[in-house]
Protein backbone atom coordinates (compact mmCIF):
# COMPACT_ATOMS: atom_id res chain seq x y z
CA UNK A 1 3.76 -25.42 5.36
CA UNK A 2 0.99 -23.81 4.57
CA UNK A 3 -0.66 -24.27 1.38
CA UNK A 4 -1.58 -20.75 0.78
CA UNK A 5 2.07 -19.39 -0.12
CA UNK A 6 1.32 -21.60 -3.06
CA UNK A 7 -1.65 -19.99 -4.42
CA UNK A 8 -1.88 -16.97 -6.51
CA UNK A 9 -2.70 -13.75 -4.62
CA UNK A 10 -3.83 -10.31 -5.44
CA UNK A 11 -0.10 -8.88 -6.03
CA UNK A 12 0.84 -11.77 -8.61
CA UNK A 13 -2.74 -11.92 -9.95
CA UNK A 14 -2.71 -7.88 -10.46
CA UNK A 15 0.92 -8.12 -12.11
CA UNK A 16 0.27 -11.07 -14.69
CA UNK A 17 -3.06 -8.65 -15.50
CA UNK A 18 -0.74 -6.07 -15.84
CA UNK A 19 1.23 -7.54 -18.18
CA UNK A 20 -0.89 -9.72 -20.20
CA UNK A 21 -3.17 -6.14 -20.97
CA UNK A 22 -0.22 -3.89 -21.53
CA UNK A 23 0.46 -6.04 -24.78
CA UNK A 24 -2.64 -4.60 -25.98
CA UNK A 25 -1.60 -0.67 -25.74
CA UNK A 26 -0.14 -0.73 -29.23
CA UNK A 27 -1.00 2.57 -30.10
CA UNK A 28 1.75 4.62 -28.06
CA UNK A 29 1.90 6.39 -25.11
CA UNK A 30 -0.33 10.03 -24.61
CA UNK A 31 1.77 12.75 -22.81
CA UNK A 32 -0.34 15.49 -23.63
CA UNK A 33 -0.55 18.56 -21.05
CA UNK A 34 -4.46 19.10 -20.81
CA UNK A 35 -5.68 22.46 -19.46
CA UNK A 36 -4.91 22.06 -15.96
CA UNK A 37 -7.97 23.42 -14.13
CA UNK A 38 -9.86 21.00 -16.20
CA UNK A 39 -8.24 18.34 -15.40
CA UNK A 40 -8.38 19.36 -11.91
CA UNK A 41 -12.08 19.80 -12.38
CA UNK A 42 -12.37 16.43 -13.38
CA UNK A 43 -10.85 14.12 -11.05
CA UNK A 44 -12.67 16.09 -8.30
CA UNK A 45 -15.74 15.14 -9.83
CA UNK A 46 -14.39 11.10 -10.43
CA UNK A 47 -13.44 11.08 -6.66
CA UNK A 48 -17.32 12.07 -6.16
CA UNK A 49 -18.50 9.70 -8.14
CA UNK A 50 -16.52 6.92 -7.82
CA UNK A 51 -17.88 3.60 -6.04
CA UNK A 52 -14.45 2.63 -5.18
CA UNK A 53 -10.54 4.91 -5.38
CA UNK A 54 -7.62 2.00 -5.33
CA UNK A 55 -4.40 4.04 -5.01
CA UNK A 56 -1.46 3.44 -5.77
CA UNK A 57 1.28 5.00 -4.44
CA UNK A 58 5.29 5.33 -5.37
CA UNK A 59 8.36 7.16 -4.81
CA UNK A 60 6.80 10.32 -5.99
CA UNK A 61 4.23 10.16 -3.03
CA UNK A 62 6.74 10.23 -0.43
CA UNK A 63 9.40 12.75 -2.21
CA UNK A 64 6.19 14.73 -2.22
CA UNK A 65 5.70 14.44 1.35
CA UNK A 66 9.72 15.35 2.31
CA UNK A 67 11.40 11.59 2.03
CA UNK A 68 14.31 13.29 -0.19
CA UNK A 69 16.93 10.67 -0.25
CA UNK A 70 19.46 13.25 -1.65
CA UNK A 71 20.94 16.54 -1.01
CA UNK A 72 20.77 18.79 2.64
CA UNK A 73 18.44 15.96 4.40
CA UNK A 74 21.04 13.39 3.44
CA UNK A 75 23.81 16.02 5.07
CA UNK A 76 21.81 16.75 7.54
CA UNK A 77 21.92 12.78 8.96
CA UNK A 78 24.94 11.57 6.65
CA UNK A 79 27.94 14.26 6.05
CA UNK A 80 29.94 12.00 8.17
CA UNK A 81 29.24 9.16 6.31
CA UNK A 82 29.64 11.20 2.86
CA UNK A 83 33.27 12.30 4.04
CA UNK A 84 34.35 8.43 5.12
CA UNK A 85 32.84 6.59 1.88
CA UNK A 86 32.09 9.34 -0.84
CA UNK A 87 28.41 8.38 -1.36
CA UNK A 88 26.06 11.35 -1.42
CA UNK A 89 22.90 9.66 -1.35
CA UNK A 90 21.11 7.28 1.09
CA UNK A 91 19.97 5.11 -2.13
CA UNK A 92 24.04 4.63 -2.37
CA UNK A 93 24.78 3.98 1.02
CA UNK A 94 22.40 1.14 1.76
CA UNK A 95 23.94 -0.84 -0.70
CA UNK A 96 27.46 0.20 -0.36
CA UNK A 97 30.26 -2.45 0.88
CA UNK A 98 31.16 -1.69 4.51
CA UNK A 99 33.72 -3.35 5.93
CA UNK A 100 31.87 -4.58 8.99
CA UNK A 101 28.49 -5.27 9.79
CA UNK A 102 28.74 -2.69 12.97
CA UNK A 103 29.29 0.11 10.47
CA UNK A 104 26.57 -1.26 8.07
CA UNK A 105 24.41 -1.13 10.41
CA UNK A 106 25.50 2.28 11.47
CA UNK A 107 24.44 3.44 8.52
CA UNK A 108 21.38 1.81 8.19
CA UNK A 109 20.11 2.32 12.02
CA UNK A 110 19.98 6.40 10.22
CA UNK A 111 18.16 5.45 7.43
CA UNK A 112 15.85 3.68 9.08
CA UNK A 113 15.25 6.13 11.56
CA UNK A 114 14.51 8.60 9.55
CA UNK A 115 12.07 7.14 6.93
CA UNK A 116 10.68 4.91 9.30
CA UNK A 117 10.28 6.27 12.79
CA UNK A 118 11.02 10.00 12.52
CA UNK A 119 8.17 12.67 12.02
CA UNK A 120 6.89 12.42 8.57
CA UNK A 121 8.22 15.90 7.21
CA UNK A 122 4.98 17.07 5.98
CA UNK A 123 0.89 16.76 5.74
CA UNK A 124 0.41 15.21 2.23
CA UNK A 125 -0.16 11.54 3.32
CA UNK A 126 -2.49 13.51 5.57
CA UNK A 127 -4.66 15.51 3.05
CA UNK A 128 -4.81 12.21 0.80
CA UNK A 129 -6.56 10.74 3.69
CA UNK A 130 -8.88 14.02 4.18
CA UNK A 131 -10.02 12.99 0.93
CA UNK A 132 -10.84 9.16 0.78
CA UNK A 133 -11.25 8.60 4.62
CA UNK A 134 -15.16 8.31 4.23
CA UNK A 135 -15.13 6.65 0.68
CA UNK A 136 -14.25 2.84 -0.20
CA UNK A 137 -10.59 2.89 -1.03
CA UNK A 138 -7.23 0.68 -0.71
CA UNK A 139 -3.95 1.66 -0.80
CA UNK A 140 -1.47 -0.55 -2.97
CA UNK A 141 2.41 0.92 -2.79
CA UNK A 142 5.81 0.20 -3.47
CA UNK A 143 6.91 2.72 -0.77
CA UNK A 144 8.36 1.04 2.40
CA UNK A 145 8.11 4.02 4.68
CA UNK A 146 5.05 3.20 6.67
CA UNK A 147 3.70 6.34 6.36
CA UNK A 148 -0.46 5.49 4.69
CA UNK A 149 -0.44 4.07 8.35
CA UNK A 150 1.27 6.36 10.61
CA UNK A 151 -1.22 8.99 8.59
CA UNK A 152 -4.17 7.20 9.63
CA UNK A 153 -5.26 5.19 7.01
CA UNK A 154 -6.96 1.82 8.47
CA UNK A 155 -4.43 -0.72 8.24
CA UNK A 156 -6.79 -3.14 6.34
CA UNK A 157 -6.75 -1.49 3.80
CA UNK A 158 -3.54 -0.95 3.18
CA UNK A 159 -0.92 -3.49 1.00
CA UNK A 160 3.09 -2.50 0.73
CA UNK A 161 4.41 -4.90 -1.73
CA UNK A 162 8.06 -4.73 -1.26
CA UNK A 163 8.22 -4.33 2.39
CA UNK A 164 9.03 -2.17 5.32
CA UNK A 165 11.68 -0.26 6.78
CA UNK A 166 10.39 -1.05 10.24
CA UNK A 167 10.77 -5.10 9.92
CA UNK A 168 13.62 -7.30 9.89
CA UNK A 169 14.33 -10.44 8.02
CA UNK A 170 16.66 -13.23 8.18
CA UNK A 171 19.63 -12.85 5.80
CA UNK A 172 18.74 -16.66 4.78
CA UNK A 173 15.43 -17.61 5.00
CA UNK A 174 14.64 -20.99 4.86
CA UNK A 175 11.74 -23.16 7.03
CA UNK A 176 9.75 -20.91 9.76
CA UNK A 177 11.93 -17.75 8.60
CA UNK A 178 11.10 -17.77 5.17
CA UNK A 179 7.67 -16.67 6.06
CA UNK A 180 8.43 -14.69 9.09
CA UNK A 181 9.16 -10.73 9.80
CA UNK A 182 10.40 -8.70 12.98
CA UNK A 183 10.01 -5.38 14.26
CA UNK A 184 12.68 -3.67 14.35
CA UNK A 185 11.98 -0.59 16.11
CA UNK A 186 13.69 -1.45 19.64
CA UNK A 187 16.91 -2.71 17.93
CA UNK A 188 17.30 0.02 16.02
CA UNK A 189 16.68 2.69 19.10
CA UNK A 190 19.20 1.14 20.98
CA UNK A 191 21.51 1.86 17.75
CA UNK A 192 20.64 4.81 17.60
CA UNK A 193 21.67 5.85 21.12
CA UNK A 194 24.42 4.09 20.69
CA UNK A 195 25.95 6.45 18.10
CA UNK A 196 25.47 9.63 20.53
CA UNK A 197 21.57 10.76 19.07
CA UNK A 198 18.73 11.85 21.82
CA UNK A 199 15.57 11.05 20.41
CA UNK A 200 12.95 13.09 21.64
CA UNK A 201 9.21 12.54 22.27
CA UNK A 202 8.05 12.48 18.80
CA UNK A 203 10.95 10.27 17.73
CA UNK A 204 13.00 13.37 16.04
CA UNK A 205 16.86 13.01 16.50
CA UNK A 206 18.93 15.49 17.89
CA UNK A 207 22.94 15.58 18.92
CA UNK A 208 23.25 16.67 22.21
CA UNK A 209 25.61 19.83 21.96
CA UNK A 210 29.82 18.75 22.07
CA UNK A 211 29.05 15.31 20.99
CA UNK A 212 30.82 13.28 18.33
CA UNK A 213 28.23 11.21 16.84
CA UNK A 214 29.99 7.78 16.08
CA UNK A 215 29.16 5.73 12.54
CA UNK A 216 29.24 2.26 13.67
CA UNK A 217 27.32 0.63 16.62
CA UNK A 218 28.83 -1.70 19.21
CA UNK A 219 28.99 -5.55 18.38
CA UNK A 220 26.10 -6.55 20.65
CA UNK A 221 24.05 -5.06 18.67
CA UNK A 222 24.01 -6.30 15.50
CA UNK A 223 21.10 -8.06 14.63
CA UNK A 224 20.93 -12.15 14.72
CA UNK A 225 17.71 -14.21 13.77
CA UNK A 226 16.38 -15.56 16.88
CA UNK A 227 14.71 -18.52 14.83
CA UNK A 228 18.22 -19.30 12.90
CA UNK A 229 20.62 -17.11 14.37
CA UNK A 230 21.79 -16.06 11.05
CA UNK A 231 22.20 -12.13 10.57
CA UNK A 232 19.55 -10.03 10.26
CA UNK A 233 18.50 -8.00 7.14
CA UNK A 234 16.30 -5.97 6.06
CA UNK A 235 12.70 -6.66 4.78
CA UNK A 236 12.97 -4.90 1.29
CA UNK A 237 12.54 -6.72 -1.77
CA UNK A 238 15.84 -6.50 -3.47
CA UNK A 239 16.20 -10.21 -4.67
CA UNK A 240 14.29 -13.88 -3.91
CA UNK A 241 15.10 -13.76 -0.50
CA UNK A 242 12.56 -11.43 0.23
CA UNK A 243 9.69 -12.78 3.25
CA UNK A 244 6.52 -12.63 2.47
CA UNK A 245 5.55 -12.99 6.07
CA UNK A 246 1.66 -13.86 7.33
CA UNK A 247 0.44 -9.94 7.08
CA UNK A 248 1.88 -9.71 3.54
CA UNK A 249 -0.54 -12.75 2.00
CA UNK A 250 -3.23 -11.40 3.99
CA UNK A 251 -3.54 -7.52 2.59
CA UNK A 252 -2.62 -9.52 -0.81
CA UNK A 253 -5.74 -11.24 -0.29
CA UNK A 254 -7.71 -7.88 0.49
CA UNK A 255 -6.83 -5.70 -2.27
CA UNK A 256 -7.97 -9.14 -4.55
CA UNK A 257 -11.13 -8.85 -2.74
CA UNK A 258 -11.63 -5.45 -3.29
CA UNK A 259 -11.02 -5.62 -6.87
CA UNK A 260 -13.00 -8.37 -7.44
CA UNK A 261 -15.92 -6.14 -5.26
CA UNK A 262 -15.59 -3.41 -7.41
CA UNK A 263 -15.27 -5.21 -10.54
CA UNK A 264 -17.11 -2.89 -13.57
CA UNK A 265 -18.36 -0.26 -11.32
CA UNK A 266 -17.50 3.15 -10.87
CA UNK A 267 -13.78 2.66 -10.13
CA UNK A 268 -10.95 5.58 -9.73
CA UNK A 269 -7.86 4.24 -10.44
CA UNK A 270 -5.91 7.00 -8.50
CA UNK A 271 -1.75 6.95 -9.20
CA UNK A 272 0.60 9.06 -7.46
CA UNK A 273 4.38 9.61 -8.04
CA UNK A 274 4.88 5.85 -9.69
CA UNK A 275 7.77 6.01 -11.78
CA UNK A 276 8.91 3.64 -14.41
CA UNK A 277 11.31 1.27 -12.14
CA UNK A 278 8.42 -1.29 -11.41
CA UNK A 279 5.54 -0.56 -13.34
CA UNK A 280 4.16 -3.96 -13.28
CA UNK A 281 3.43 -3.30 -9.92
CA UNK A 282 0.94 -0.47 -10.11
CA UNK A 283 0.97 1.59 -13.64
CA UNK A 284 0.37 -1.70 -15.74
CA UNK A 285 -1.75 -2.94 -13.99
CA UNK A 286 -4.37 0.09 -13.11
CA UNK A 287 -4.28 0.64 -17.89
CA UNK A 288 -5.08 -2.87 -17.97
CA UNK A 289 -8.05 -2.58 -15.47
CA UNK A 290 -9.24 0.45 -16.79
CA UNK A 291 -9.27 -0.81 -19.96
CA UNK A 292 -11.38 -4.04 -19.11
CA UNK A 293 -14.37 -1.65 -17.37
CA UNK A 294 -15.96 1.51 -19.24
CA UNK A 295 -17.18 2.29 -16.07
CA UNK A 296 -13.22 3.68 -14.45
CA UNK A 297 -11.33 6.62 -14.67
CA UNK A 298 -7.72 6.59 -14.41
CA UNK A 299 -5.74 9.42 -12.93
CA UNK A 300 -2.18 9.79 -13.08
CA UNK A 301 -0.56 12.72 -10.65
CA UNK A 302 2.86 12.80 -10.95
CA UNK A 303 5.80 15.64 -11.38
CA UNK A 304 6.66 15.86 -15.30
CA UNK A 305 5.38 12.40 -15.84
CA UNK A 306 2.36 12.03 -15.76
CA UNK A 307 0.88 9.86 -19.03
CA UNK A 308 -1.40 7.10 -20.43
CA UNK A 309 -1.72 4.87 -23.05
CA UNK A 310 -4.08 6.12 -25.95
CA UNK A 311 -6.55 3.56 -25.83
CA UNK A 312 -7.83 4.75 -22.08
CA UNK A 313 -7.51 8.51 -23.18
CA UNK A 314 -10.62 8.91 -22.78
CA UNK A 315 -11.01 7.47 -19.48
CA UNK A 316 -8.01 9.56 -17.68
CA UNK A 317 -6.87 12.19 -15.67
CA UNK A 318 -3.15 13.62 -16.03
CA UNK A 319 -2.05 16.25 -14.06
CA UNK A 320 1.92 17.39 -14.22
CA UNK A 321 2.26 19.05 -10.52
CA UNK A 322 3.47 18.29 -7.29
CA UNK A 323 1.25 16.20 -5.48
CA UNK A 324 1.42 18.35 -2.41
CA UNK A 325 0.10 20.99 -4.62
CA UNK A 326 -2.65 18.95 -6.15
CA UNK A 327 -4.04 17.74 -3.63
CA UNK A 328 -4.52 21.06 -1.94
CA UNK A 329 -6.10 22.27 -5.14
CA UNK A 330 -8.62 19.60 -4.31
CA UNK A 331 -9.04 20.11 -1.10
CA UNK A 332 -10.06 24.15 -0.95
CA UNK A 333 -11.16 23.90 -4.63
């Protein structure tokens, strides 16, 4: 086996930062509301002087950008499966116990579908890449929707930590499958079909008109390993059996390079929409760094929650908006 998925690498080196600094932020958390054309003011002028933006991206990013896991989209693709089970979200249904795998995977061919494959609902991964596209940046995110890429942004620069709705996994991975992924995106067509969807040109679904969409998919298709012919699961960190797969270890590597490149300069430490679920990930880690270099700035954009420790005061940017709405602000401001 390789010896590399024995070595540290950028995500674990990042986190243990993350935590080891945060220890240090004893003097409480700032959630002031600063004048918000200032701030505004301000982080346009860090991302013109920065050397280097590292972003990083949660939840918040892609609710910004339409990924609503909740209410009328969740109808829209779900009622069916709302009426038959009584979950209202898609959160609740991918972890829900079906009875079979052909109606788990009914459910998840959907989900998949739609935050994977589907249009992204609107331009905000796009105006985020209007403004870094000629600057130095990565991209670090928990989000597993793909979408930094399908925007545009260059794929080496670019790490998801906890996976990808558009890979596969063996359910047991052990040997060659512990370190190895599959797309998914022909299996999961097929499912789709399968239930009764069209997909059109741009991958939207639609239900042709007098059809009776169906919430399972036929045997055949469920998913088998074709290493271990176990069953198939999805690549989304939920426990230790996550795969780390080849392209994982290598953006890992990046973003350490790119820190270590950037390393007391001008840095913009740019969050958006990271929530308090895994903040060892991102949030930690981007106090602790700005903490270690006088030189960085960082910003946190994010709906009602945006905040910092008060030992960086000084050094951020917090804006309470939707990040659709800020980053238009920057845009035409």
């Amino acid at each position: 086996m390789n010896r590399r998925y024995f070595q540290k690498n950028g995500y674990e080196e990042t986190i243990q930062r993350g935590i080891a600094g945060v220890r240090t932020f004893q003097g409480g958390i700032s959630r002031k509301i600063p004048d918000y054309n200032t701030e505004l003011q301000r982080l346009k002028e860090a991302l013109e002087r920065a050397d280097a933006i590292v972003i990083g991206a949660g939840a918040g990013l892609s609710t910004s950008a339409g990924y609503v896991y909740s209410g009328e989209r969740f109808r829209t693709y779900f009622s069916d499966f709302e009426k038959e089970y009584g979950f209202q979200d898609m959160y609740s249904g991918g972890f829900y116990p079906y009875r079979t795998p052909e109606e788990r995977w009914g459910f998840w061919c959907r989900n998949i579908w739609i935050n994977r494959y589907a249009p992204i609902p609107n331009d905000v991964y796009a105006q985020l890449l209007a403004l870094v596209q000629d600057r130095e940046y990565f991209v670090i995110t928990t989000n597993v929707d793909h979408c930094f890429q399908r925007a545009g942004f260059a794929k080496d620069r670019l790490f998801y930590t906890q996976g990808d709705y558009g890979l596969f996994q063996s359910s047991a991975p052990s040997g060659i499958t512990a370190h190895r992924t599959y797309d998914n995106e022909v299996i999961v067509r097929k499912m789709i079909l399968s239930q009764g969807y069209k997909i059109t040109a741009d991958n939207s679904l639609i239900i042709p008109e007098g059809t009776q969409l169906r919430m399972t998919i036929p045997s055949d298709l469920v998913p088998v390993c074709p290493d271990d012919g176990k069953p198939m699961t999805m690549n989304l960190r939920a426990d230790d059996s996550f795969v780390q797969d080849d392209g994982w270890y290598d953006a890992a590597d990046r973003y350490a390079r790119f820190l270590k490149k950037y390393e007391g300069k001008h840095v913009l430490f740019l969050e958006l929409g990271v929530g308090g679920n895994t903040p060892v990930i991102i949030k930690y880690p981007f106090w602790a760094m700005t903490h270690e270099n006088p030189n960085a700035v960082y910003a946190c954009l994010n709906y009602n929650e945006a905040c910092t420790p008060e030992q960086i005061e000084q050094q951020s940017i917090c804006i309470n908006d939707d990040i659709a709405h800020i980053l238009k602000q920057l845009i035409h401001k």
